[in-house]
C-alpha atoms as a PDB file:
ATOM      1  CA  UNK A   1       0.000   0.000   0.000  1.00  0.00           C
ATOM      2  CA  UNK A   2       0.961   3.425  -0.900  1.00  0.00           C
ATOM      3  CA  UNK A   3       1.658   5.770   2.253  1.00  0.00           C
ATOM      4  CA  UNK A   4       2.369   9.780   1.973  1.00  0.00           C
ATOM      5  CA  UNK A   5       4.311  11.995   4.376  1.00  0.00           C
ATOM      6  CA  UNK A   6       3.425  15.296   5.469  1.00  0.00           C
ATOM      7  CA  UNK A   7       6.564  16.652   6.187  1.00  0.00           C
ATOM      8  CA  UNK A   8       5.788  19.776   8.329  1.00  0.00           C
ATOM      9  CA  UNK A   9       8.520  21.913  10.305  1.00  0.00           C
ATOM     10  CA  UNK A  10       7.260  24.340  13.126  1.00  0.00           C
ATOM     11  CA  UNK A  11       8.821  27.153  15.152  1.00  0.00           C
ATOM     12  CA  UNK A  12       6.489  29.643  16.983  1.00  0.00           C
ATOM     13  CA  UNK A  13       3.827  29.080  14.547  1.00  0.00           C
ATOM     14  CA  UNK A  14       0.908  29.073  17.100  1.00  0.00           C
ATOM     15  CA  UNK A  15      -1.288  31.479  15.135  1.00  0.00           C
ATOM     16  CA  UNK A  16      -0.513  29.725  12.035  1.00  0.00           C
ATOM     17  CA  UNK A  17      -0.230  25.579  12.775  1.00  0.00           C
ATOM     18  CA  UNK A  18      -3.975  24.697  14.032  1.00  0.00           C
ATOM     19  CA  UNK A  19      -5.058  25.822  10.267  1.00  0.00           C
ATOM     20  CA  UNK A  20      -2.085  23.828   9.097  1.00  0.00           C
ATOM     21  CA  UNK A  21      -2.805  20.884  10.456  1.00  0.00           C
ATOM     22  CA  UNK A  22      -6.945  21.101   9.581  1.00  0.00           C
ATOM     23  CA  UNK A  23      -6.043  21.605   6.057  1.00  0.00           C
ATOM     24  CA  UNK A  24      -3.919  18.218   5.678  1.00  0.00           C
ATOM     25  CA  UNK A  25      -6.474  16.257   8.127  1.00  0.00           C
ATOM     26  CA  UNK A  26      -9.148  17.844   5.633  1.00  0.00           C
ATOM     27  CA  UNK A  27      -7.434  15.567   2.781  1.00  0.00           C
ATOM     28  CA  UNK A  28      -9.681  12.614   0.728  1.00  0.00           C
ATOM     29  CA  UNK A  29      -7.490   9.860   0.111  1.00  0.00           C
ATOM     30  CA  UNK A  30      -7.640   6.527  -1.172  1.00  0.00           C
ATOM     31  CA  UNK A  31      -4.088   5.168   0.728  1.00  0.00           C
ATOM     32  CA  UNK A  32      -2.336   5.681   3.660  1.00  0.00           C
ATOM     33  CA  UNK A  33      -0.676   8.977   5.161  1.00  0.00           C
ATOM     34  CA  UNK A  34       0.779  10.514   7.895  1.00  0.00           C
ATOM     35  CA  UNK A  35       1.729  13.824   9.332  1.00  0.00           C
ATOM     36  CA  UNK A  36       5.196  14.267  11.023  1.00  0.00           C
ATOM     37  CA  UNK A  37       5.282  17.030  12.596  1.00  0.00           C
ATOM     38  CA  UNK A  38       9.060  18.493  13.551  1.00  0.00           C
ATOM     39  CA  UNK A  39       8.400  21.466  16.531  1.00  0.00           C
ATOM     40  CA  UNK A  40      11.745  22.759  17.357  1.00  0.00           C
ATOM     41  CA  UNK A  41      11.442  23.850  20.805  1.00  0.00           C
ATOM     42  CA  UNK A  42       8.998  27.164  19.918  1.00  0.00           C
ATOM     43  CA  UNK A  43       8.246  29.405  22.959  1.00  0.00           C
ATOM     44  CA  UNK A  44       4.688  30.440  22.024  1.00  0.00           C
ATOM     45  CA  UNK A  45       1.517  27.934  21.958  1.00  0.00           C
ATOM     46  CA  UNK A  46       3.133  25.570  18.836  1.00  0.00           C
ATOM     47  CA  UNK A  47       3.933  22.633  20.621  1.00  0.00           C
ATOM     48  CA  UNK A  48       0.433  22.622  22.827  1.00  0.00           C
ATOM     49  CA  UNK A  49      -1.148  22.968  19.926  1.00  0.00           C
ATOM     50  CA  UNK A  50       1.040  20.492  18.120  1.00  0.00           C
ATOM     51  CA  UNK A  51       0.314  17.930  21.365  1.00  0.00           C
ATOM     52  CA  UNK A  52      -3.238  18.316  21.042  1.00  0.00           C
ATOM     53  CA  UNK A  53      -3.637  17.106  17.298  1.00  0.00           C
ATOM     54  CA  UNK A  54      -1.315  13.933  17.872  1.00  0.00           C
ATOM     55  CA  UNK A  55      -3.394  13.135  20.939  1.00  0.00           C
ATOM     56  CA  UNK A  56      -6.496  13.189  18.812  1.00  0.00           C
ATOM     57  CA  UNK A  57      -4.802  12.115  15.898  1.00  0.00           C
ATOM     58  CA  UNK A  58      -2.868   8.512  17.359  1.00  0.00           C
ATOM     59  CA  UNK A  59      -2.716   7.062  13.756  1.00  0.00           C
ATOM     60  CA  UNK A  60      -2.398   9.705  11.433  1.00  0.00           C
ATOM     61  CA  UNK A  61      -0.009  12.116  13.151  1.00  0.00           C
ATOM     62  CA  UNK A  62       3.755  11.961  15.118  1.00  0.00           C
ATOM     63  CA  UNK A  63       5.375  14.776  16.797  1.00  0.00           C
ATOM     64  CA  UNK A  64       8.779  14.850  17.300  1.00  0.00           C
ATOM     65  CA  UNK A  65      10.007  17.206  20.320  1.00  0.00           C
ATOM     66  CA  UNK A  66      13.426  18.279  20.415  1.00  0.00           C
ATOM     67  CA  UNK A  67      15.149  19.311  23.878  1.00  0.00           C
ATOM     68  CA  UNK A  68      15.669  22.489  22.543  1.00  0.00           C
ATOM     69  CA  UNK A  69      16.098  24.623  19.377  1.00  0.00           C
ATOM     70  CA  UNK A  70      17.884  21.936  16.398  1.00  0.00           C
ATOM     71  CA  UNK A  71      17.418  25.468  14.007  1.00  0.00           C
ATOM     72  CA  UNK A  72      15.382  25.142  10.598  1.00  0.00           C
ATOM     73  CA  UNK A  73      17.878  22.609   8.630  1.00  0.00           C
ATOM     74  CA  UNK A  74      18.984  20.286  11.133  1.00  0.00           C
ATOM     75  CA  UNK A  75      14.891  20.125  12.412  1.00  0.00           C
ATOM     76  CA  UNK A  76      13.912  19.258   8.984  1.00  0.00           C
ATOM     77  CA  UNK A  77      16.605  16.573   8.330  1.00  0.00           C
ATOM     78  CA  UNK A  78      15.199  14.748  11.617  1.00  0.00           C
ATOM     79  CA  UNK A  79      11.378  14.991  10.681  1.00  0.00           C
ATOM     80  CA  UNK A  80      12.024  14.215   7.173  1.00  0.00           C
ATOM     81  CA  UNK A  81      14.264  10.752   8.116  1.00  0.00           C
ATOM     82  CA  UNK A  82      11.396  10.210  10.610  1.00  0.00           C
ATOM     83  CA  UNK A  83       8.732  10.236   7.620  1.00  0.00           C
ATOM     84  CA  UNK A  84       7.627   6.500   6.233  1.00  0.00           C
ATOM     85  CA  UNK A  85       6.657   7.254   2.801  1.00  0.00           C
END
């Protein structure tokens, strides 16, 4: 079976992720897909928001949590070798 990867980076995007994430949940699909979500330590709301959509979303989305700022390249290296398809 055919499985896509939503490769998304975040970084104090609280304003901006919620709609982010709706949008690609909003998606009709006849295979499999996932979300993988790379929040890089933001300081706002992201990574509440971020938790709150992979609790609700078990099978369709994975948040990786750094221990602090990785910066935009080495964040989106580690959630795009975390992605399955």
């Amino acid at each position: 079976m055919i499985c896509v990867s939503v490769c998304l980076i975040t970084y104090q995007h609280a304003a901006f992720i919620r709609t982010a994430l709706e949008s690609v949940l909003a998606q009709v699909t006849q295979f499999e897909w996932e979300i993988v979500i790379g929040e890089d330590g933001s300081k706002d709301d992201t990574r509440k928001i971020c938790a709150e959509f992979a609790e609700r979303y078990p099978n369709q989305i994975r948040l990786l949590e750094p221990v602090g700022n990785l910066g935009m390249m080495e964040n989106f290296m580690r959630t795009f070798q975390a992605c399955r398809g």
